[in-house]
C-alpha atoms as a PDB file:
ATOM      1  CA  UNK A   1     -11.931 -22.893  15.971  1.00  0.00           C
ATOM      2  CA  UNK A   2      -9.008 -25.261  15.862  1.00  0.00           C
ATOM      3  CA  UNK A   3      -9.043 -24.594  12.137  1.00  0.00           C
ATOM      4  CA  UNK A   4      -9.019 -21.242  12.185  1.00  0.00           C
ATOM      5  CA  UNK A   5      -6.727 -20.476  14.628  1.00  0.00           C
ATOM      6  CA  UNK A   6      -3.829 -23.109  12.356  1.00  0.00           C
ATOM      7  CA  UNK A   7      -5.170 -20.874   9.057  1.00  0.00           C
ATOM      8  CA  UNK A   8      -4.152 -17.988  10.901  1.00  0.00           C
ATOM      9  CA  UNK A   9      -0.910 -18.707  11.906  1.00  0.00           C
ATOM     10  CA  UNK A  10      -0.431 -20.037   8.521  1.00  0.00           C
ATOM     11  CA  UNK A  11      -1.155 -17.019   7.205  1.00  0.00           C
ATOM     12  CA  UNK A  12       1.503 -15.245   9.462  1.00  0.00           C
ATOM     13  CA  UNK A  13       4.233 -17.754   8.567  1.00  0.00           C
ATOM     14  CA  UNK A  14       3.416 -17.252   5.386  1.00  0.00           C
ATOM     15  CA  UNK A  15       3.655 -13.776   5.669  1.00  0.00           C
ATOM     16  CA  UNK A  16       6.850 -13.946   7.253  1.00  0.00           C
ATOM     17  CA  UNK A  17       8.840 -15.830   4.599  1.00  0.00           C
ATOM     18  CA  UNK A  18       7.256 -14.178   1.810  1.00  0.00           C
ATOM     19  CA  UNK A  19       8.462 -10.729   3.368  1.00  0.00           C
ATOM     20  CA  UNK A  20      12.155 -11.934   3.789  1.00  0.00           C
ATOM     21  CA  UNK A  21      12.194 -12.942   0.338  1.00  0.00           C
ATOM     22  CA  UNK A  22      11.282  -9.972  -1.042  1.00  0.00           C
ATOM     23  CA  UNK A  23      13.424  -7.943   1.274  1.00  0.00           C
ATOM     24  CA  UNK A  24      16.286 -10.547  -0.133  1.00  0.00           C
ATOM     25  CA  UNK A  25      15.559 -10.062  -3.739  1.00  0.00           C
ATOM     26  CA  UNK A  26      15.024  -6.399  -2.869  1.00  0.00           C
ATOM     27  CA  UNK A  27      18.466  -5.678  -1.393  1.00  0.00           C
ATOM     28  CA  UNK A  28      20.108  -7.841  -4.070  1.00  0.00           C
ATOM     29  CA  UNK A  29      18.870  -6.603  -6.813  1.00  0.00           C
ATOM     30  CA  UNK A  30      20.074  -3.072  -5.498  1.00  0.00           C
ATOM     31  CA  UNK A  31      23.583  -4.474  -5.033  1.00  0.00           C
ATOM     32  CA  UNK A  32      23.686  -5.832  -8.304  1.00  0.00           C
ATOM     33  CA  UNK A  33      22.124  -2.614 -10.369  1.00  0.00           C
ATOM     34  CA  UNK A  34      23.161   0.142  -7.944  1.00  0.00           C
ATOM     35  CA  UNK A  35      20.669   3.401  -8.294  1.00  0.00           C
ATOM     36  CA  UNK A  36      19.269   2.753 -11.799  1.00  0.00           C
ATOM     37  CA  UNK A  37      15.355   2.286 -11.459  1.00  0.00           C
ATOM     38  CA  UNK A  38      15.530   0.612 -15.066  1.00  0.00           C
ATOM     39  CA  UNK A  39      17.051  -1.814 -14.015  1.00  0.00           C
ATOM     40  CA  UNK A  40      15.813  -1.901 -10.606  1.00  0.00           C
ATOM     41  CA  UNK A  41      12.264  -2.180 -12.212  1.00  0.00           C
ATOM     42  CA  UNK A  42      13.378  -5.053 -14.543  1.00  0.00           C
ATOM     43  CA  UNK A  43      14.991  -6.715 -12.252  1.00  0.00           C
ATOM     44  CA  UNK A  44      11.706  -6.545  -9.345  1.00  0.00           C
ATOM     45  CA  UNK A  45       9.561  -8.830 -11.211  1.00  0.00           C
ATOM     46  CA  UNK A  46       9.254 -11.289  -8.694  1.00  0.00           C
ATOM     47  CA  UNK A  47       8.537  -8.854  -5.828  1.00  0.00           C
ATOM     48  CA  UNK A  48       5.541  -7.877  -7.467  1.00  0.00           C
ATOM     49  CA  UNK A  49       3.958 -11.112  -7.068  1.00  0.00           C
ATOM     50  CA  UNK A  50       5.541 -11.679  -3.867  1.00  0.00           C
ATOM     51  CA  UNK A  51       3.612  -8.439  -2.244  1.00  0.00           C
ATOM     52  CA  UNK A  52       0.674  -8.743  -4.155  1.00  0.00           C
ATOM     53  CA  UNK A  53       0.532 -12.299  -1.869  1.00  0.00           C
ATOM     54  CA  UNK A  54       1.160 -10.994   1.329  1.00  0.00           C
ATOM     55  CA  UNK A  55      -1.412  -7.997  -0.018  1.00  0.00           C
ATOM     56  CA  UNK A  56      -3.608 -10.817  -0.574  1.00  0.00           C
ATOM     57  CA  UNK A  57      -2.958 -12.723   2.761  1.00  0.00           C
ATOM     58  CA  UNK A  58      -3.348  -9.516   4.818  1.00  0.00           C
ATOM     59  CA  UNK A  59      -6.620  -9.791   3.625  1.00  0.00           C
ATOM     60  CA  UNK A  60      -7.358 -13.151   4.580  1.00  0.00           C
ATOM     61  CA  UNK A  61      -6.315 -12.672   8.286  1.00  0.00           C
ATOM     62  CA  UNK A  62      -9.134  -9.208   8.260  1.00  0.00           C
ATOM     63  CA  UNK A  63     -11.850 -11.881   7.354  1.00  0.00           C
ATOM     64  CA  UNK A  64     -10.669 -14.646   9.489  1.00  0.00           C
ATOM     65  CA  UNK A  65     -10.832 -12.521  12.624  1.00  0.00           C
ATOM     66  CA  UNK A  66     -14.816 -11.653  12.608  1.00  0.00           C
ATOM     67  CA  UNK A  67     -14.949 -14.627  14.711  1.00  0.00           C
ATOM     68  CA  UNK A  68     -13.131 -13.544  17.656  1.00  0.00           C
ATOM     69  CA  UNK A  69     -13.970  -9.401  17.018  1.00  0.00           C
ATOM     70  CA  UNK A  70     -14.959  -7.024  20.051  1.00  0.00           C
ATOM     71  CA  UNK A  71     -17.823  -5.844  17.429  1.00  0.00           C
ATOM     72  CA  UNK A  72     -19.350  -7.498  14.188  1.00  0.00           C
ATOM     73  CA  UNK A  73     -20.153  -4.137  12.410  1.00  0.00           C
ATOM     74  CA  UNK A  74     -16.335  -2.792  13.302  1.00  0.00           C
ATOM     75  CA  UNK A  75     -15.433  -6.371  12.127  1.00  0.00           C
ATOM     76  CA  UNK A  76     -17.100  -5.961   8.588  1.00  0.00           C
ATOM     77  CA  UNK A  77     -15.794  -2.115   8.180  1.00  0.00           C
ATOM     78  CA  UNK A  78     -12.469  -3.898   8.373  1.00  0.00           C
ATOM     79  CA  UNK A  79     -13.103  -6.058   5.993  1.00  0.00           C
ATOM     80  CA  UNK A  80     -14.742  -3.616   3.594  1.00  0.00           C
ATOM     81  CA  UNK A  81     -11.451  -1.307   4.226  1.00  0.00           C
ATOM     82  CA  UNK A  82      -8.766  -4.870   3.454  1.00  0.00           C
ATOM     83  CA  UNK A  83     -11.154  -5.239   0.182  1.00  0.00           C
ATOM     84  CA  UNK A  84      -9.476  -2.088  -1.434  1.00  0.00           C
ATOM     85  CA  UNK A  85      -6.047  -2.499   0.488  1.00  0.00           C
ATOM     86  CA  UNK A  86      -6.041  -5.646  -1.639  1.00  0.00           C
ATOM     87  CA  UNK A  87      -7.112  -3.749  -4.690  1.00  0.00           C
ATOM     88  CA  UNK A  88      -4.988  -1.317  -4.338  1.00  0.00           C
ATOM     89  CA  UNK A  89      -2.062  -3.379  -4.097  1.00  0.00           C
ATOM     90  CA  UNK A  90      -3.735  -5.568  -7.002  1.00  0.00           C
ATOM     91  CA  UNK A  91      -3.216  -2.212  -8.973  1.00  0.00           C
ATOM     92  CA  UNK A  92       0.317  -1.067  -7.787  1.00  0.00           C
ATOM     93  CA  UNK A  93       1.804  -5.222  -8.562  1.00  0.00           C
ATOM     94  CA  UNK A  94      -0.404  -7.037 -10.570  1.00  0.00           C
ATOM     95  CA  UNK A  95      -1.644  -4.360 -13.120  1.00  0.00           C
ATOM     96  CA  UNK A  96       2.035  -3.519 -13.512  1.00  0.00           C
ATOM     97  CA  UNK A  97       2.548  -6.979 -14.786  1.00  0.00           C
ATOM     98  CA  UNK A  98      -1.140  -7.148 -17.056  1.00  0.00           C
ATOM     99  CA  UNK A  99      -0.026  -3.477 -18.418  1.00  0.00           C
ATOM    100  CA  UNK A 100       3.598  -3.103 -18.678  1.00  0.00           C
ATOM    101  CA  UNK A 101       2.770  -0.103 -21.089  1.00  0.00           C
ATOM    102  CA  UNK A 102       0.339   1.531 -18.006  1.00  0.00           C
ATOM    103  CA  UNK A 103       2.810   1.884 -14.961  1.00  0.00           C
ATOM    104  CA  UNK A 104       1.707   5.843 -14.231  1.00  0.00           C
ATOM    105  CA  UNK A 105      -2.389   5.313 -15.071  1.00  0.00           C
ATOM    106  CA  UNK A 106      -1.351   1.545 -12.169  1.00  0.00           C
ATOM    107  CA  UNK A 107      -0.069   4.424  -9.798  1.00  0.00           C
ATOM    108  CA  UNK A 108      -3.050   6.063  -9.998  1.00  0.00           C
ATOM    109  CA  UNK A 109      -5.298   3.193  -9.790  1.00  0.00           C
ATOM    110  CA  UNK A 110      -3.317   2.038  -6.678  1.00  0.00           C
ATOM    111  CA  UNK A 111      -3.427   5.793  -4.812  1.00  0.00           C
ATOM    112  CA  UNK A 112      -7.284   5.929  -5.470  1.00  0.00           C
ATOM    113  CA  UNK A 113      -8.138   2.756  -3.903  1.00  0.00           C
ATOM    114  CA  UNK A 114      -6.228   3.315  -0.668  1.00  0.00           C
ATOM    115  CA  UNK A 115      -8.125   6.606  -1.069  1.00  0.00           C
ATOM    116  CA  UNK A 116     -10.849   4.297  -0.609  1.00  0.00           C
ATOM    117  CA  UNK A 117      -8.909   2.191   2.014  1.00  0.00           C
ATOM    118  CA  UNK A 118      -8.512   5.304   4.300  1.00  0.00           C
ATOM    119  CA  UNK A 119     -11.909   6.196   3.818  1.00  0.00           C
ATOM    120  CA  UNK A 120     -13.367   3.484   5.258  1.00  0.00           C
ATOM    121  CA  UNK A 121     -10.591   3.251   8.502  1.00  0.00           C
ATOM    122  CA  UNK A 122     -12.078   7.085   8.983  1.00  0.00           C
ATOM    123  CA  UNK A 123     -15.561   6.009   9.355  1.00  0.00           C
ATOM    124  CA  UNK A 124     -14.603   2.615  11.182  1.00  0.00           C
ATOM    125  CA  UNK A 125     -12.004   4.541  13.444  1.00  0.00           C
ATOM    126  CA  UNK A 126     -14.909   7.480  14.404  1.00  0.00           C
ATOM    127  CA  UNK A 127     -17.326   5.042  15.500  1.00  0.00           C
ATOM    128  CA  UNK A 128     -18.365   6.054  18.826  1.00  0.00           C
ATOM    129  CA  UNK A 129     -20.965   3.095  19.726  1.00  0.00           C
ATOM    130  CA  UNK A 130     -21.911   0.169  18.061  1.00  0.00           C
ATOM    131  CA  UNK A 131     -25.191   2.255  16.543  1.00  0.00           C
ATOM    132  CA  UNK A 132     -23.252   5.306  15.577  1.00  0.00           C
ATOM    133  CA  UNK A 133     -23.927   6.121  12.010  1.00  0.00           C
ATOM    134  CA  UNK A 134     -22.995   9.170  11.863  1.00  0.00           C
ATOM    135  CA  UNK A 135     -21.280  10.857   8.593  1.00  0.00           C
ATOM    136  CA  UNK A 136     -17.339  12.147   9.476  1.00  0.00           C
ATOM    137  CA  UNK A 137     -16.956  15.692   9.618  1.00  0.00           C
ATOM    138  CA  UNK A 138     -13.871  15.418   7.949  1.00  0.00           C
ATOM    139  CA  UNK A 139     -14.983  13.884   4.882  1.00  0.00           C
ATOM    140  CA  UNK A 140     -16.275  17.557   4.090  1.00  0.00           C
ATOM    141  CA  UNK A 141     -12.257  18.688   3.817  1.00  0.00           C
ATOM    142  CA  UNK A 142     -11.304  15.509   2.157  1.00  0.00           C
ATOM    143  CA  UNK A 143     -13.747  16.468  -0.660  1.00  0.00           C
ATOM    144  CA  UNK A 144     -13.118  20.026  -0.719  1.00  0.00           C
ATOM    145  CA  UNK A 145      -9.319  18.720  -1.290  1.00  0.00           C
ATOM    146  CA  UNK A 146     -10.508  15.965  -3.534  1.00  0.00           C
ATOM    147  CA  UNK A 147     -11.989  18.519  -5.795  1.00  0.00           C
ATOM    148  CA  UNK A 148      -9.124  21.286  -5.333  1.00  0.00           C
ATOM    149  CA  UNK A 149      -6.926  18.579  -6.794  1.00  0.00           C
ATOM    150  CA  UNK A 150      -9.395  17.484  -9.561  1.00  0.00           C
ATOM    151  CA  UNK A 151      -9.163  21.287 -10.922  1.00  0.00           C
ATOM    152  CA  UNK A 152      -4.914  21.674 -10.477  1.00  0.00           C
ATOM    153  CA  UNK A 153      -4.827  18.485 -12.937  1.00  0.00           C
ATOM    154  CA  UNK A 154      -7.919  19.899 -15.484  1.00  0.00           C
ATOM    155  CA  UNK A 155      -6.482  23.438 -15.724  1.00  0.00           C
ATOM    156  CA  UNK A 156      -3.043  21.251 -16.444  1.00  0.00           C
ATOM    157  CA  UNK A 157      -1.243  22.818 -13.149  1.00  0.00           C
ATOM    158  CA  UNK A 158       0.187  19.330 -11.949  1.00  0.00           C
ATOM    159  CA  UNK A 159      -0.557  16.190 -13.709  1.00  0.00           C
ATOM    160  CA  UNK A 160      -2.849  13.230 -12.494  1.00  0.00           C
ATOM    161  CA  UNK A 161      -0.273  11.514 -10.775  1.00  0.00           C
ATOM    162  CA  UNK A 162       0.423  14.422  -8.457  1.00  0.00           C
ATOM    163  CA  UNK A 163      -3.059  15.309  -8.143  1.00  0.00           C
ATOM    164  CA  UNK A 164      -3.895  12.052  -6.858  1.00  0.00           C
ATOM    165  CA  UNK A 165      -0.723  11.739  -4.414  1.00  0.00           C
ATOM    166  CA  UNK A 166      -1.948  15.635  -2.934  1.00  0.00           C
ATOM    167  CA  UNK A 167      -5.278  14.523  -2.483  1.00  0.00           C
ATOM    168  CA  UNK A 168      -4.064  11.298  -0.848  1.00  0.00           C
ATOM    169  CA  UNK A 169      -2.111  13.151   1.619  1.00  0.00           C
ATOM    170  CA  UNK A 170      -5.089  14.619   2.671  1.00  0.00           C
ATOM    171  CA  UNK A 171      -6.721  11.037   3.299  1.00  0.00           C
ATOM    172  CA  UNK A 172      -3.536   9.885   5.367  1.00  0.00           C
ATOM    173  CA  UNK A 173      -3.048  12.505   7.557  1.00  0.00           C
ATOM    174  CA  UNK A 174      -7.008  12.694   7.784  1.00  0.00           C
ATOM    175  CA  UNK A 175      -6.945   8.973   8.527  1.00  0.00           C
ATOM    176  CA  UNK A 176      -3.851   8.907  10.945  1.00  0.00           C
ATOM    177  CA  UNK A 177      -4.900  12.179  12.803  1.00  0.00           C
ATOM    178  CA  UNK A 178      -8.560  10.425  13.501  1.00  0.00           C
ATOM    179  CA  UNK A 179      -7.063   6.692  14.060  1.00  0.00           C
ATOM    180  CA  UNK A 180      -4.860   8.685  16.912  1.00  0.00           C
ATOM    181  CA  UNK A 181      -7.712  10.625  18.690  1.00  0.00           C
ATOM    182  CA  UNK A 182     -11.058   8.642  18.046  1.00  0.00           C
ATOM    183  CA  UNK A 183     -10.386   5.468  19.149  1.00  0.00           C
ATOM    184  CA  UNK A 184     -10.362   6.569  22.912  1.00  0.00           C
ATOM    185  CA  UNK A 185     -13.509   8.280  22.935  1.00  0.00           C
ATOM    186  CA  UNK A 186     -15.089   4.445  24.671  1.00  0.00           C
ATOM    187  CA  UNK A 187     -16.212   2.364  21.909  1.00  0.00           C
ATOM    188  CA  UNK A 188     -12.972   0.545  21.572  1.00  0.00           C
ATOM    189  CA  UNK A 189     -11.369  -1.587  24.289  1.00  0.00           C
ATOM    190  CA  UNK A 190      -8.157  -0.162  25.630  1.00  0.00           C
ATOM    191  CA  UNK A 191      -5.832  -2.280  24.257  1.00  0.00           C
ATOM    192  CA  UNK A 192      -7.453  -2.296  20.832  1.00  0.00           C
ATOM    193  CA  UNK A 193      -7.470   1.512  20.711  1.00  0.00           C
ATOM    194  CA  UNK A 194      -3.828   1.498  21.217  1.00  0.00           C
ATOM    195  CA  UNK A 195      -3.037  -1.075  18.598  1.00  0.00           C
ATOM    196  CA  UNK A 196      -5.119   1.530  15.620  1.00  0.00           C
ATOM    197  CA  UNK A 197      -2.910   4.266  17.100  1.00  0.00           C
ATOM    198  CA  UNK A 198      -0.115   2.662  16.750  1.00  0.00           C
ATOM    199  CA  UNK A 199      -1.414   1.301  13.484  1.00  0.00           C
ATOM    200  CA  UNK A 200      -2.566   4.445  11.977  1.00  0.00           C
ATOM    201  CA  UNK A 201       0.880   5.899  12.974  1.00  0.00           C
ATOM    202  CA  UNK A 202       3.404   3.013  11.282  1.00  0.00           C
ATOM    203  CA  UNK A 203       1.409   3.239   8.489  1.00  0.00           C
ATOM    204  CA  UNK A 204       1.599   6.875   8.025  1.00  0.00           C
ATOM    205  CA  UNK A 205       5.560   6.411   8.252  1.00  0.00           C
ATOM    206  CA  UNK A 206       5.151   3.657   5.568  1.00  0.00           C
ATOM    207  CA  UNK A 207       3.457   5.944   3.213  1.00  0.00           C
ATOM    208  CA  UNK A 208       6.307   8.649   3.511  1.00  0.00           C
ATOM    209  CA  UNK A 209       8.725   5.769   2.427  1.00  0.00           C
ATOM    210  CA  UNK A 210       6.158   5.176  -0.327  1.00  0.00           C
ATOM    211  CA  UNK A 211       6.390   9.188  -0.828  1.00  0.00           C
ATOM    212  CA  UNK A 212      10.330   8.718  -1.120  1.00  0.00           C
ATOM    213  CA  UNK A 213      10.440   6.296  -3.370  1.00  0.00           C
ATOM    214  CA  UNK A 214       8.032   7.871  -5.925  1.00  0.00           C
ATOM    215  CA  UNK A 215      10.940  10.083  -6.070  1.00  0.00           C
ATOM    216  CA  UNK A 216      13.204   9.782  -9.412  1.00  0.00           C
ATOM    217  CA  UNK A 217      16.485  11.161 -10.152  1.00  0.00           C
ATOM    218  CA  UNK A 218      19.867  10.828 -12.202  1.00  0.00           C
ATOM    219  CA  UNK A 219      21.220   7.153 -12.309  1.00  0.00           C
ATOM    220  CA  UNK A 220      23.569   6.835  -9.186  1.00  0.00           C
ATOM    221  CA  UNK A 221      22.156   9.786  -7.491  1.00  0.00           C
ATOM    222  CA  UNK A 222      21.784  10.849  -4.242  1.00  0.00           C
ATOM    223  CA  UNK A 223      18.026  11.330  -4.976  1.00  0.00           C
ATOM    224  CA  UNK A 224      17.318   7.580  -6.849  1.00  0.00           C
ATOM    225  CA  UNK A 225      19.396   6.149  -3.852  1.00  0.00           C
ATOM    226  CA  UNK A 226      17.206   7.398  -1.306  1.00  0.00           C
ATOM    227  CA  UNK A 227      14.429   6.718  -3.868  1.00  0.00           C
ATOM    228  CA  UNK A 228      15.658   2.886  -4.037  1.00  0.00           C
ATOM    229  CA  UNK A 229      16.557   2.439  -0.345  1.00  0.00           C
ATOM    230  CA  UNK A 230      13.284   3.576   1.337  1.00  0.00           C
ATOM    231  CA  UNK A 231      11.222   1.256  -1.345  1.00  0.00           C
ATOM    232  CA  UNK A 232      13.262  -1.377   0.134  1.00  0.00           C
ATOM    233  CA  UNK A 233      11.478  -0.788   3.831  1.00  0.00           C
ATOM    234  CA  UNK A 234       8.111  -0.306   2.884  1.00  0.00           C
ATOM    235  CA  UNK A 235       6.999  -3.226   3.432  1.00  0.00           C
ATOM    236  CA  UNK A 236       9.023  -3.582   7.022  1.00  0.00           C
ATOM    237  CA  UNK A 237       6.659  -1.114   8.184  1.00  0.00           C
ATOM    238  CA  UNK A 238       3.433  -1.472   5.718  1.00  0.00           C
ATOM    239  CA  UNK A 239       2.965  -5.533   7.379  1.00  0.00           C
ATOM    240  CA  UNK A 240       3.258  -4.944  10.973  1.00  0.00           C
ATOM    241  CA  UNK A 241       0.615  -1.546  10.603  1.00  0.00           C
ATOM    242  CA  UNK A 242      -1.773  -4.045   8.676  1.00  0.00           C
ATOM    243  CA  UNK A 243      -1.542  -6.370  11.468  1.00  0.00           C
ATOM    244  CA  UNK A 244      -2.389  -3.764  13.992  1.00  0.00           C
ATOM    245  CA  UNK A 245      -4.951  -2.467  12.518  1.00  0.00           C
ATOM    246  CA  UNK A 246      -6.086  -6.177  11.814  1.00  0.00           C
ATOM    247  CA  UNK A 247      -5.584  -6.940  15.617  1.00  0.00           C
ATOM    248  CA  UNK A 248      -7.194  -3.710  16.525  1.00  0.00           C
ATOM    249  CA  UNK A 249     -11.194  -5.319  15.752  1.00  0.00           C
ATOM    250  CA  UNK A 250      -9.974  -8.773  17.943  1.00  0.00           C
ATOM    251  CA  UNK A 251     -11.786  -8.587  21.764  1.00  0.00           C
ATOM    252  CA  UNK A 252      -9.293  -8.877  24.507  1.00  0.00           C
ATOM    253  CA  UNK A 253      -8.373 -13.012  25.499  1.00  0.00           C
ATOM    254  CA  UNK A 254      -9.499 -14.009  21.875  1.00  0.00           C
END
């Protein structure tokens, strides 16, 4: 136990430092190249593998904290959910890197797996007893809009990248909507319901920065500024959600 609880922390401080130098190298490199995503993008190297490792240790802490969880089968539905938060972040840093020549089909990759990711919060965050199995209702709409999307990008209405970003919205909201009302329906403690709310909620924010800075504009622009500075927060926001939602499966006193 001794162990675990100095991996844990470990973890965090690792966290920690790994987030303020990539917010460092983030805001320099944007005071060096101004609004020009070329160069912003050549010069971001580093915080690829720098996220990809807190991606990485995010997913470390999910599995460490089975130990001390309010419920084993909540405790492995988080894990199962940090499995394709990793992959997904594997896809949006690491493929980048592997396929320099890929970075849209990397996008997509990354969007489909926290596709996945939201998914699984949806059925961990509807649970109403330890034995409830039941399918979400919502998944229904999800695939509805899965498959709405699917046919804007086949009849060559939008293209896959903003077929998969509609049909993720769907998931997020989805996701967010149910980690703010289901949770207090009994199964979780108290103060574990309020840290998915609060989760779900920060991380919802995060993915509108992520929305922002998908946006791409004229060199110096008002619209690659705001592009630029909101990529610069994500992760501000993205780290402390991931903890909550981490926290969120740990019993009270543990």
């Amino acid at each position: 136990m001794f162990l675990r609880s100095i991996a844990q922390k470990g973890c965090l401080f690792l966290i920690a430092t790994l987030l303020l130098v990539t917010t460092g190298k983030d805001w320099y490199d944007f005071y060096t190249c101004g609004a020009v995503g070329q160069c912003l993008s050549d010069a971001g190297v580093l915080q690829l593998y720098t996220k990809f490792a807190m991606s990485f240790l995010l997913t470390a802490l999910a599995f460490m904290v089975a130990s001390k969880a309010f419920s084993p089968r909540d405790a492995k539905l988080l894990r199962v959910a940090f499995v394709f938060s990793l992959l997904a972040d594997f896809s949006f840093s690491k493929l980048k890197i592997l396929v320099p020549d890929a970075v849209s089909m990397s996008t997509v990759f990354g969007i489909v797996f926290f596709m996945a990711f939201q998914t699984v919060l949806i059925y961990r965050h509807s649970r109403k007893s330890e034995a409830d199995s039941n399918i979400p209702k919502v998944y229904w709409l999800l695939a509805a809009v899965t498959l709405a999307a699917a046919i804007l990008f086949a009849t060559g209405v939008v293209g896959l990248t903003v077929a998969t970003v509609l049909a993720y919205a769907a998931f997020v909201i989805s996701s967010t909507v149910v980690g703010i009302l289901a949770p207090g329906k009994g199964y979780y403690p108290a103060p574990n319901a309020s840290l998915i709310r609060w989760g779900m909620v920060i991380f919802f924010f995060g993915d509108v920065l992520v929305g922002l800075a998908m946006l791409s504009g004229e060199d110096h622009s008002a619209v690659q500024t705001i592009a630029e500075v909101a990529n610069n927060f994500i992760w501000w926001v993205y780290v402390p959600a991931q903890l909550m939602l981490i926290r969120g499966a740990v019993k009270s006193g543990a």
